[in-house]
C-alpha atoms as a PDB file:
ATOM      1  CA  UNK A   1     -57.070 -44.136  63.002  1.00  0.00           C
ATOM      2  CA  UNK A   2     -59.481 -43.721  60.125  1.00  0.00           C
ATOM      3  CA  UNK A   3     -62.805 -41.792  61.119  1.00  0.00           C
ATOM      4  CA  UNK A   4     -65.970 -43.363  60.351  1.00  0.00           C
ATOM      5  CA  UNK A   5     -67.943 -42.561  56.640  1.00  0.00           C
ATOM      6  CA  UNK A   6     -70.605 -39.872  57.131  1.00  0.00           C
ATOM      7  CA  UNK A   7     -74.007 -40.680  55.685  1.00  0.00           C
ATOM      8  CA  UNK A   8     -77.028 -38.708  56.249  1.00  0.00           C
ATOM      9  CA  UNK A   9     -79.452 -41.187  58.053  1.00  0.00           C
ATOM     10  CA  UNK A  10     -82.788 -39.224  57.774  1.00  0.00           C
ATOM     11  CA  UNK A  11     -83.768 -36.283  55.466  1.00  0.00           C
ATOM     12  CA  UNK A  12     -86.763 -34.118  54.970  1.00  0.00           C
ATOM     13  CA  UNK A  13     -87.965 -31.471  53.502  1.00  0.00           C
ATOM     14  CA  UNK A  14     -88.612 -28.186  55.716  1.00  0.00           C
ATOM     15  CA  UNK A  15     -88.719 -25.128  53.249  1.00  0.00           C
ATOM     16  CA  UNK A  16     -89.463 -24.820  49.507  1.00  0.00           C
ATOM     17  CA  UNK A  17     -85.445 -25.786  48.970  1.00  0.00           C
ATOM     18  CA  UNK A  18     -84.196 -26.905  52.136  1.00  0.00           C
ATOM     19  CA  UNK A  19     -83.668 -30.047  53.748  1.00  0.00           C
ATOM     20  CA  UNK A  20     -83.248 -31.199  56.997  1.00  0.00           C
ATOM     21  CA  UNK A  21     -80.439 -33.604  57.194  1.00  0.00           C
ATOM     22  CA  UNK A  22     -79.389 -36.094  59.912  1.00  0.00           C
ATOM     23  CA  UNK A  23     -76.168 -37.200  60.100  1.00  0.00           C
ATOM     24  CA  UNK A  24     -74.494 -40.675  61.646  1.00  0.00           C
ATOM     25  CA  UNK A  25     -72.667 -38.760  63.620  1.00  0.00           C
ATOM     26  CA  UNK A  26     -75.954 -37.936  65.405  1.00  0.00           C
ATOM     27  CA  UNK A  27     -75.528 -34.247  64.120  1.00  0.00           C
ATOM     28  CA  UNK A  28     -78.619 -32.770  62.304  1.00  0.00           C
ATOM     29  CA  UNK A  29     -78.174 -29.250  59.366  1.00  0.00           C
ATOM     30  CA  UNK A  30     -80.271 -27.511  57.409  1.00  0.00           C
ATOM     31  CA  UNK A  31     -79.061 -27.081  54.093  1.00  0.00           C
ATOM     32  CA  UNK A  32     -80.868 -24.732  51.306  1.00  0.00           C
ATOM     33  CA  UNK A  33     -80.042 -26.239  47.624  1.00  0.00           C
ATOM     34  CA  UNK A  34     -80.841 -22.927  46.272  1.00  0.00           C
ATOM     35  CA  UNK A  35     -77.445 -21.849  45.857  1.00  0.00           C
ATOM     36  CA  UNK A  36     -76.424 -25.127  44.097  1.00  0.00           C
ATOM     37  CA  UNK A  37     -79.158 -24.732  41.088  1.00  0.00           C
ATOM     38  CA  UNK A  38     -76.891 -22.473  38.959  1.00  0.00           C
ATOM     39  CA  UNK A  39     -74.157 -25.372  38.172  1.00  0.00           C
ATOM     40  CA  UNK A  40     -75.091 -27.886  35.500  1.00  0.00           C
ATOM     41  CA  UNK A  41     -77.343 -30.513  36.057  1.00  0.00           C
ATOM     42  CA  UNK A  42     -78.751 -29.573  39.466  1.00  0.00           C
ATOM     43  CA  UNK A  43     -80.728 -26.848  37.288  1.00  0.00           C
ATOM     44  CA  UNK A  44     -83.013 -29.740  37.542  1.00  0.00           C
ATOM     45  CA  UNK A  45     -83.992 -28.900  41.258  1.00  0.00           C
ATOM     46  CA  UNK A  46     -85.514 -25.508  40.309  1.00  0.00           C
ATOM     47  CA  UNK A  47     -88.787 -27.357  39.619  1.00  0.00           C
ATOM     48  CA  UNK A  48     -90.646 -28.028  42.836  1.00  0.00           C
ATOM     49  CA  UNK A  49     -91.814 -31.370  41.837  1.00  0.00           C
ATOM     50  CA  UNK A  50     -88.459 -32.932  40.962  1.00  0.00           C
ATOM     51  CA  UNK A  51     -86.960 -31.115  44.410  1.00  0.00           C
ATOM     52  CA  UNK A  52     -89.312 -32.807  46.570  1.00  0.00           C
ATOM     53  CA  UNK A  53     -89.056 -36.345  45.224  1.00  0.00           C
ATOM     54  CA  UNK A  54     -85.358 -36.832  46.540  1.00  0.00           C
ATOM     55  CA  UNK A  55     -84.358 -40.489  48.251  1.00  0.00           C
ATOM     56  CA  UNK A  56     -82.104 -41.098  50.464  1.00  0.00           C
ATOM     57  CA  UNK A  57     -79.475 -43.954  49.110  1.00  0.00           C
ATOM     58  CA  UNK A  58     -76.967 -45.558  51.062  1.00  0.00           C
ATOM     59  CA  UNK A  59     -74.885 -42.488  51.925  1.00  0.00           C
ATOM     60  CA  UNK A  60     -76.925 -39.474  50.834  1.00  0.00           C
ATOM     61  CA  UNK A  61     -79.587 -37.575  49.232  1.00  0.00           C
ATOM     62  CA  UNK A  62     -80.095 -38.769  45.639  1.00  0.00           C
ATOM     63  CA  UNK A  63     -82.646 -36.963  42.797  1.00  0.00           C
ATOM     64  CA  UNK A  64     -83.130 -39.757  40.480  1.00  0.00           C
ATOM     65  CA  UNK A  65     -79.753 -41.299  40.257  1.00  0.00           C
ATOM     66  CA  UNK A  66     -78.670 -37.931  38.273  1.00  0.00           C
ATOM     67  CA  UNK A  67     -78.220 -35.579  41.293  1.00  0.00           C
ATOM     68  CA  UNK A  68     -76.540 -36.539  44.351  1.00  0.00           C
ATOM     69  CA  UNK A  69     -73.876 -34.357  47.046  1.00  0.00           C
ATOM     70  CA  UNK A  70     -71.003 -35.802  49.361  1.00  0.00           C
ATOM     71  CA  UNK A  71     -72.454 -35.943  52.972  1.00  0.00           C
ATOM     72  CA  UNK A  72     -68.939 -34.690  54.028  1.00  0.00           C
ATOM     73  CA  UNK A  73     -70.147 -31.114  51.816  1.00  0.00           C
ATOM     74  CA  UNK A  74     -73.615 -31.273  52.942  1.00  0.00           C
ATOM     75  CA  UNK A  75     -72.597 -31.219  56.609  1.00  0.00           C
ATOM     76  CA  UNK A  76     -69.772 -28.716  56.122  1.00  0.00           C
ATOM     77  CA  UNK A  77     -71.737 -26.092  54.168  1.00  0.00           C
ATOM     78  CA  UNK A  78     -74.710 -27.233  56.494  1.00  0.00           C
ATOM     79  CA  UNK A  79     -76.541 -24.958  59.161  1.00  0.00           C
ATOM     80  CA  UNK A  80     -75.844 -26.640  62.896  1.00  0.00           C
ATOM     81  CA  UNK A  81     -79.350 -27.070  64.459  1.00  0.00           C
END
């Protein structure tokens, strides 16, 4: 039996580079991008204003259609609340 897709349902900001992420499975982790800023493109998060203006499309949390992570990695490298 196939599991269900995880998407993040709700997101929002709680710390200069941290989100707060709900999770379909009803699970919610806090996840600090800070760490992921050194690898190509995300660079682009460094600056506050681009950070904060994330969206949430159908699966995820998207920067602009340039930036976007796997739920599945967001809630394994997440911290459980």
């Amino acid at each position: 039996m196939m599991s269900p897709i995880l998407t993040i349902s709700h997101a929002e900001q709680v710390g200069d580079y941290t989100l707060l992420l709900s999770f379909s499975n009803g699970e919610t982790r806090r996840f600090d991008f800070s760490g992921e800023m050194q690898r190509g493109i995300c660079h682009k998060l460094r600056d506050p204003d681009y950070f904060r203006r994330f969206t949430l499309d159908p699966f995820s949390v998207d920067w602009n259609n340039e930036i976007g992570f796997a739920p599945e990695y967001l809630y394994e490298k997440g911290e459980p609340i």
